[in-house]
PDB file of N, CA and C in Angstrom:
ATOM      1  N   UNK A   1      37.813 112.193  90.525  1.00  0.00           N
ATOM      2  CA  UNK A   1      37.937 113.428  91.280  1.00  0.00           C
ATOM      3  C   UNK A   1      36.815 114.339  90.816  1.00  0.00           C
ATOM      4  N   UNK A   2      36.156 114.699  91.656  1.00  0.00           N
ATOM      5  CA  UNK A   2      34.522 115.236  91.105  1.00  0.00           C
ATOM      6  C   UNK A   2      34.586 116.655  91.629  1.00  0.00           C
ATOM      7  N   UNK A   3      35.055 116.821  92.982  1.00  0.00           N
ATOM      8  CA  UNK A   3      34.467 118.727  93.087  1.00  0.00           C
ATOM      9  C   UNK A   3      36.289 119.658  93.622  1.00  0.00           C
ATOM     10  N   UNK A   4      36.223 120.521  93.073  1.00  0.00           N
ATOM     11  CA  UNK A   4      37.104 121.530  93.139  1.00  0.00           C
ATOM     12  C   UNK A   4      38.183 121.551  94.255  1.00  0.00           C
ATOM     13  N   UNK A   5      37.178 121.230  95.456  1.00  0.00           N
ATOM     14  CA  UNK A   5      37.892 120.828  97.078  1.00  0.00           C
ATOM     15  C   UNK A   5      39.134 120.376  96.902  1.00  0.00           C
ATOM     16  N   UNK A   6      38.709 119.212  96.213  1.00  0.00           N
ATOM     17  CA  UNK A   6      39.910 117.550  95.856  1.00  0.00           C
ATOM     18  C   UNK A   6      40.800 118.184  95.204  1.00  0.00           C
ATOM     19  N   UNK A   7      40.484 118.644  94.050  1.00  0.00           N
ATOM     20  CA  UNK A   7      41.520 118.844  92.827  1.00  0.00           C
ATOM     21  C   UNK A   7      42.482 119.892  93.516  1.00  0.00           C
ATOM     22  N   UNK A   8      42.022 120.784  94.122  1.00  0.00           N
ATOM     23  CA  UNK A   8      42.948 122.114  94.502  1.00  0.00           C
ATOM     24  C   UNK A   8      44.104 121.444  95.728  1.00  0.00           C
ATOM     25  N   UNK A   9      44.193 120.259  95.915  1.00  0.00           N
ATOM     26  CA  UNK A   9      45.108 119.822  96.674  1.00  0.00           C
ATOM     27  C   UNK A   9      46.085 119.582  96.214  1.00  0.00           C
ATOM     28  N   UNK A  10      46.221 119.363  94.758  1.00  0.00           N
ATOM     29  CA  UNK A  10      46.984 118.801  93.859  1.00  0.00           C
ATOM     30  C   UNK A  10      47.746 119.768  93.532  1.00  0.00           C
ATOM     31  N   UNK A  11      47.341 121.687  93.207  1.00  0.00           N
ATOM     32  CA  UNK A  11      47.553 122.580  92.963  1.00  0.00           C
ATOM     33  C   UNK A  11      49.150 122.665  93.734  1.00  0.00           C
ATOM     34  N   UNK A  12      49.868 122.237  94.918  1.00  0.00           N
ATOM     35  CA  UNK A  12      50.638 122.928  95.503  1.00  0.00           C
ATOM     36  C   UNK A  12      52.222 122.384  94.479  1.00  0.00           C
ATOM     37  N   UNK A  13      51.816 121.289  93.920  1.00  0.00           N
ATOM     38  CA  UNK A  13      53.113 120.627  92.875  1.00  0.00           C
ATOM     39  C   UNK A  13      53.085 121.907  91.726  1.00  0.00           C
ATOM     40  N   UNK A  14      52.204 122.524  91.322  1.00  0.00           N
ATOM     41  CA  UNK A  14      52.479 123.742  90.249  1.00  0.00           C
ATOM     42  C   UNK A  14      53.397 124.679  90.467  1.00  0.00           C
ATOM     43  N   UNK A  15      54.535 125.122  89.356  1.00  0.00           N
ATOM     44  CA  UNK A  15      54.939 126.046  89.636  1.00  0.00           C
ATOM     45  C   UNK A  15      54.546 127.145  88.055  1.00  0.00           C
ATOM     46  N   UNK A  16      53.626 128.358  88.974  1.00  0.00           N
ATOM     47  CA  UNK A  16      53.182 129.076  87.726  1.00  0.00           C
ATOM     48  C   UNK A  16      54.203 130.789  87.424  1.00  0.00           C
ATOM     49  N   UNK A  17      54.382 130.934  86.424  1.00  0.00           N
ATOM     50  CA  UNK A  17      54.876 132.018  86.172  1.00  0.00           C
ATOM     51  C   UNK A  17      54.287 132.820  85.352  1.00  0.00           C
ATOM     52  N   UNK A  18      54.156 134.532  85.191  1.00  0.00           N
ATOM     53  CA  UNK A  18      53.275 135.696  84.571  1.00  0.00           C
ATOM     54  C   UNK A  18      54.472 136.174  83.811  1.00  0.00           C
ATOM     55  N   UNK A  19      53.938 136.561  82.459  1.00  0.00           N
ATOM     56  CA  UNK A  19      55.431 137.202  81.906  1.00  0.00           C
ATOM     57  C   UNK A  19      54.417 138.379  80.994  1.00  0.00           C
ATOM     58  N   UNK A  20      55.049 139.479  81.201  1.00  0.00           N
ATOM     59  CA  UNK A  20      54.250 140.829  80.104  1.00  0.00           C
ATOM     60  C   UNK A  20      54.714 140.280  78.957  1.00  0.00           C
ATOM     61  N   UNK A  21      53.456 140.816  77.803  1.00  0.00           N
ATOM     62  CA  UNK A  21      53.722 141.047  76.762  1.00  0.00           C
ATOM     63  C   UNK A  21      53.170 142.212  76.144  1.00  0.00           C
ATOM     64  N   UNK A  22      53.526 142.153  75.064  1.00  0.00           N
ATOM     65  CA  UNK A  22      52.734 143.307  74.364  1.00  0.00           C
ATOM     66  C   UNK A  22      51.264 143.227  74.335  1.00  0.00           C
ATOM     67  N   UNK A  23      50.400 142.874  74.363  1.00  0.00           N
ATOM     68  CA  UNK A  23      48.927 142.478  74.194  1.00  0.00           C
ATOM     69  C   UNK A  23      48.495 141.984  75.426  1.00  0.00           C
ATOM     70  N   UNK A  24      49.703 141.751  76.710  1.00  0.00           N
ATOM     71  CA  UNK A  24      48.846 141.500  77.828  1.00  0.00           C
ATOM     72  C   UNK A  24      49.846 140.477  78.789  1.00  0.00           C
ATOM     73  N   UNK A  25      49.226 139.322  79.049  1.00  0.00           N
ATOM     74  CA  UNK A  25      50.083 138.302  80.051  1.00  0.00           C
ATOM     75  C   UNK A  25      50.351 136.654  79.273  1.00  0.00           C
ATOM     76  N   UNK A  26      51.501 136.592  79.472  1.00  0.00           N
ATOM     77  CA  UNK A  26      51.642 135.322  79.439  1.00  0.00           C
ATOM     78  C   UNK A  26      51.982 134.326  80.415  1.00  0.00           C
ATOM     79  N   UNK A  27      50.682 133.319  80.883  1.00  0.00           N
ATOM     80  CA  UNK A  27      50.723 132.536  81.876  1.00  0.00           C
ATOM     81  C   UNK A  27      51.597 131.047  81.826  1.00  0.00           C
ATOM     82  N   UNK A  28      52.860 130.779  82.494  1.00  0.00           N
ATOM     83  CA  UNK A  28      53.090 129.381  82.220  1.00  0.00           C
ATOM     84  C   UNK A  28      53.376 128.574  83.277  1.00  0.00           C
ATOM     85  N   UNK A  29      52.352 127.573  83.042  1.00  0.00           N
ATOM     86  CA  UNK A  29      52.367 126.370  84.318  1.00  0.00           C
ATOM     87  C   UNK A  29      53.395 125.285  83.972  1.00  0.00           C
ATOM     88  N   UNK A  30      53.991 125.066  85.340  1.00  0.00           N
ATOM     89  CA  UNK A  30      54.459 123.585  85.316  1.00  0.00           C
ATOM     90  C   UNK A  30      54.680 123.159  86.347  1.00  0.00           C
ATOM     91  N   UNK A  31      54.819 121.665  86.039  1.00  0.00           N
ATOM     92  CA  UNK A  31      55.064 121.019  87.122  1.00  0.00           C
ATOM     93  C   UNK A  31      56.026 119.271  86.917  1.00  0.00           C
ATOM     94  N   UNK A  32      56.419 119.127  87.947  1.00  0.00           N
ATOM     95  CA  UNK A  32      57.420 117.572  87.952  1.00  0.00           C
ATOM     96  C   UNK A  32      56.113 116.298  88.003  1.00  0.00           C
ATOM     97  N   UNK A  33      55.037 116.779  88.570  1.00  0.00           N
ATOM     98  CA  UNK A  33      54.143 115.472  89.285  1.00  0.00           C
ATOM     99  C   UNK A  33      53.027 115.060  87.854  1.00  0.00           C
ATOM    100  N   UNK A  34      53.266 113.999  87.514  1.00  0.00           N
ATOM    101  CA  UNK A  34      52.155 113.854  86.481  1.00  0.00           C
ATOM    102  C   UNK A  34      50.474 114.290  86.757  1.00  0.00           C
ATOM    103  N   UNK A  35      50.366 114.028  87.355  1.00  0.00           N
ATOM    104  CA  UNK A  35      49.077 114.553  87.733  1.00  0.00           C
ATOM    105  C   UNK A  35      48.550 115.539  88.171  1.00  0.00           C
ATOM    106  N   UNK A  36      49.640 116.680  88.597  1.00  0.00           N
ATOM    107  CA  UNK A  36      49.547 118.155  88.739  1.00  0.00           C
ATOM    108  C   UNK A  36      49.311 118.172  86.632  1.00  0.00           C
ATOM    109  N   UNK A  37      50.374 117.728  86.182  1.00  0.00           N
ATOM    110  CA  UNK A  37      50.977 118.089  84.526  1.00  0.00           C
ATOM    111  C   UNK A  37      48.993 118.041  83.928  1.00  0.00           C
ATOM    112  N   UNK A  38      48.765 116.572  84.427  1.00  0.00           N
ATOM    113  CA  UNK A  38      47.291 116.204  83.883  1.00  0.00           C
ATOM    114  C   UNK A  38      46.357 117.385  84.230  1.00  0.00           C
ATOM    115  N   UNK A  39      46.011 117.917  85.529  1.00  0.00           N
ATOM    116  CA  UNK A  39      45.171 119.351  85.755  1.00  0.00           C
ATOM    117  C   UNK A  39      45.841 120.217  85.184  1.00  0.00           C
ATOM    118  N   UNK A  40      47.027 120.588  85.327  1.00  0.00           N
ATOM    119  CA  UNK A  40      47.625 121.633  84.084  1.00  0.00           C
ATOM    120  C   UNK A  40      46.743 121.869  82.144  1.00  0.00           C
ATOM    121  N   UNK A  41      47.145 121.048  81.979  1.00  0.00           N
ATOM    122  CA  UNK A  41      46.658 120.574  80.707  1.00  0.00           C
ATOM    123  C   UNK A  41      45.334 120.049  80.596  1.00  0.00           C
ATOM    124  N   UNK A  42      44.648 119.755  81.494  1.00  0.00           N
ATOM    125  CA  UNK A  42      42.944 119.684  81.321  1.00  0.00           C
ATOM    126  C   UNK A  42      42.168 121.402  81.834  1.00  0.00           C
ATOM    127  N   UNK A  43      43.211 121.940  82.581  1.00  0.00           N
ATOM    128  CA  UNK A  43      42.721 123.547  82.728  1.00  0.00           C
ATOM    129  C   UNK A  43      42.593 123.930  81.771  1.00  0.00           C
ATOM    130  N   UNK A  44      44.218 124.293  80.680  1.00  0.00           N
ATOM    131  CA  UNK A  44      44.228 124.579  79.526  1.00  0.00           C
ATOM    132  C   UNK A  44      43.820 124.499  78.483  1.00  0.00           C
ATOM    133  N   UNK A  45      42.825 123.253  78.361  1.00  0.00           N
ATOM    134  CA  UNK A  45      41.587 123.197  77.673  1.00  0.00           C
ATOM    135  C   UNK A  45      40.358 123.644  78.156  1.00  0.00           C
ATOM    136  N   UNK A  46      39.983 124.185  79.096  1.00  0.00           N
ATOM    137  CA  UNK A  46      38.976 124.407  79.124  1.00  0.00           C
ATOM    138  C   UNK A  46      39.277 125.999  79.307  1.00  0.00           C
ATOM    139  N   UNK A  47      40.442 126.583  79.197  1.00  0.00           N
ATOM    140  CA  UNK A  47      40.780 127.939  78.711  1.00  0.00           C
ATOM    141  C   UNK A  47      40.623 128.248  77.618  1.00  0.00           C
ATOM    142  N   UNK A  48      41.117 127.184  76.604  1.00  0.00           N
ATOM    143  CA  UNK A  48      40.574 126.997  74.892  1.00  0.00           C
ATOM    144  C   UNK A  48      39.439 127.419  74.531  1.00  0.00           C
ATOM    145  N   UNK A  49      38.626 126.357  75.663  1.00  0.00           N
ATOM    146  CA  UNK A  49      37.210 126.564  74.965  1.00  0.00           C
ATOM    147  C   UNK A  49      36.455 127.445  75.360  1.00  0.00           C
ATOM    148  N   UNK A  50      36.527 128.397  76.649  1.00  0.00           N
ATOM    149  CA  UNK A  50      36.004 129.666  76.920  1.00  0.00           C
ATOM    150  C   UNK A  50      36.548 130.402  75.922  1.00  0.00           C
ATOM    151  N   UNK A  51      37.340 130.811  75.602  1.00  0.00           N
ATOM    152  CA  UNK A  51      38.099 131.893  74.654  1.00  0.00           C
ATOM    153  C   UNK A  51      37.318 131.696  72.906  1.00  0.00           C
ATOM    154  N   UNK A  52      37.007 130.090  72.915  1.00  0.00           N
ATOM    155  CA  UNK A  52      36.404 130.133  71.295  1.00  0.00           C
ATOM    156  C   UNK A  52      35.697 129.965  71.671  1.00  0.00           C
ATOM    157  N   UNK A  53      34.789 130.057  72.654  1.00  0.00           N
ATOM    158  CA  UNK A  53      32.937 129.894  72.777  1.00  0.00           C
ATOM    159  C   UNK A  53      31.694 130.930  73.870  1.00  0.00           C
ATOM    160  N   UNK A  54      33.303 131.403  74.699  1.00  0.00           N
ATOM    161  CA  UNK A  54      32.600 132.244  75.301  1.00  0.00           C
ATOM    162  C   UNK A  54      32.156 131.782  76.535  1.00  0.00           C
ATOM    163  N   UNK A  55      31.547 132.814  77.297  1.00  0.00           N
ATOM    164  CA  UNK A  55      30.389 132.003  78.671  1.00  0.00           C
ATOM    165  C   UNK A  55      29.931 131.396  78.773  1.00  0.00           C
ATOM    166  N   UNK A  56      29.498 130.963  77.968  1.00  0.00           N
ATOM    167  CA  UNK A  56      29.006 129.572  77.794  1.00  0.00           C
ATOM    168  C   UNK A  56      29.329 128.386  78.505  1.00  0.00           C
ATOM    169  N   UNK A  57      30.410 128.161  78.629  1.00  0.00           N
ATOM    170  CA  UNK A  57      31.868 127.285  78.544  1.00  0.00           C
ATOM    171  C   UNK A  57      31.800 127.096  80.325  1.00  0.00           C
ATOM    172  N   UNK A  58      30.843 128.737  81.039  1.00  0.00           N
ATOM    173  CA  UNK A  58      31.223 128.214  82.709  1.00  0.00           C
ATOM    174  C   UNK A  58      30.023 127.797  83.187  1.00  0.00           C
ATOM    175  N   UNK A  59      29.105 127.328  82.330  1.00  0.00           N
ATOM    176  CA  UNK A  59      28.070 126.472  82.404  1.00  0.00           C
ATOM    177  C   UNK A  59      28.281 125.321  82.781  1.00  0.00           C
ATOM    178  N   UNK A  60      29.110 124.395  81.818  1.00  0.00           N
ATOM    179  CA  UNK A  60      29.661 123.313  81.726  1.00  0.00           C
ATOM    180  C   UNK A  60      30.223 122.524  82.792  1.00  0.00           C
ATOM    181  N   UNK A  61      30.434 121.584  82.887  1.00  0.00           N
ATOM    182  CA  UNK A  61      31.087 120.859  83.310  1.00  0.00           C
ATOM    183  C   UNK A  61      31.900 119.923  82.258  1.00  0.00           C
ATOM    184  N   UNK A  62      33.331 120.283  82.982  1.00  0.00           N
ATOM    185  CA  UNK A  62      34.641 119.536  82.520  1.00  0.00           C
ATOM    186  C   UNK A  62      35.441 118.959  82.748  1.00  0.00           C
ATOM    187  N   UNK A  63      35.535 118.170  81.968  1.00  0.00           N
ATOM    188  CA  UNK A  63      35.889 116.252  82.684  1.00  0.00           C
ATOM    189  C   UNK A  63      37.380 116.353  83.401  1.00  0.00           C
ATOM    190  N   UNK A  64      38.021 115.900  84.525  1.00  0.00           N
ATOM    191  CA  UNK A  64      38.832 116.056  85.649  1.00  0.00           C
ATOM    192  C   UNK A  64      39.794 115.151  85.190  1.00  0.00           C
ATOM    193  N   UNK A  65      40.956 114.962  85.350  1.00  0.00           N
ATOM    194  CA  UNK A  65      41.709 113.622  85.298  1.00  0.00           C
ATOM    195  C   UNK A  65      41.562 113.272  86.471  1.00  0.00           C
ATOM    196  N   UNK A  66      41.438 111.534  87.062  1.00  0.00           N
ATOM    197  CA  UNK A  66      41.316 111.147  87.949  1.00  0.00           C
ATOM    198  C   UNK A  66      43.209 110.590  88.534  1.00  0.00           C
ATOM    199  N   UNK A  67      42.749 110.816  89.416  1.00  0.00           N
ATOM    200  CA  UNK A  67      44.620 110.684  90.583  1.00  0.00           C
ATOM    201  C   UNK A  67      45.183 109.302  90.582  1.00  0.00           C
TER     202      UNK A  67
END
């Protein structure tokens, strides 16, 4: 799965929820479909690594789970 198009089809199995906190938002994804779970959790790394590296990070390209 190579460009954004594809992957965002997958998006409709997510169910995401926003919760306040003191310092701001807490985002939590889930989902029943393994492969929604797999973009879940390959997003969430590449949330990791903007946050410890910065802009940098939307340079990149980051590896997709395939369907």
């Amino acid at each position: 799965m190579k460009h954004s198009k594809e992957r965002a089809k997958y998006w409709y199995g997510a169910k995401m929820t926003i919760e306040p906190t003191p310092k701001g938002v807490r985002v939590v994804e889930t989902s029943t479909d393994p492969q929604v779970v797999a973009l879940i959790q390959a997003h969430a790394d590449v949330v990791t690594a903007f946050l410890e590296h910065g802009h940098v990070e939307i340079r990149k390209i980051h590896p997709v789970p395939e369907p």
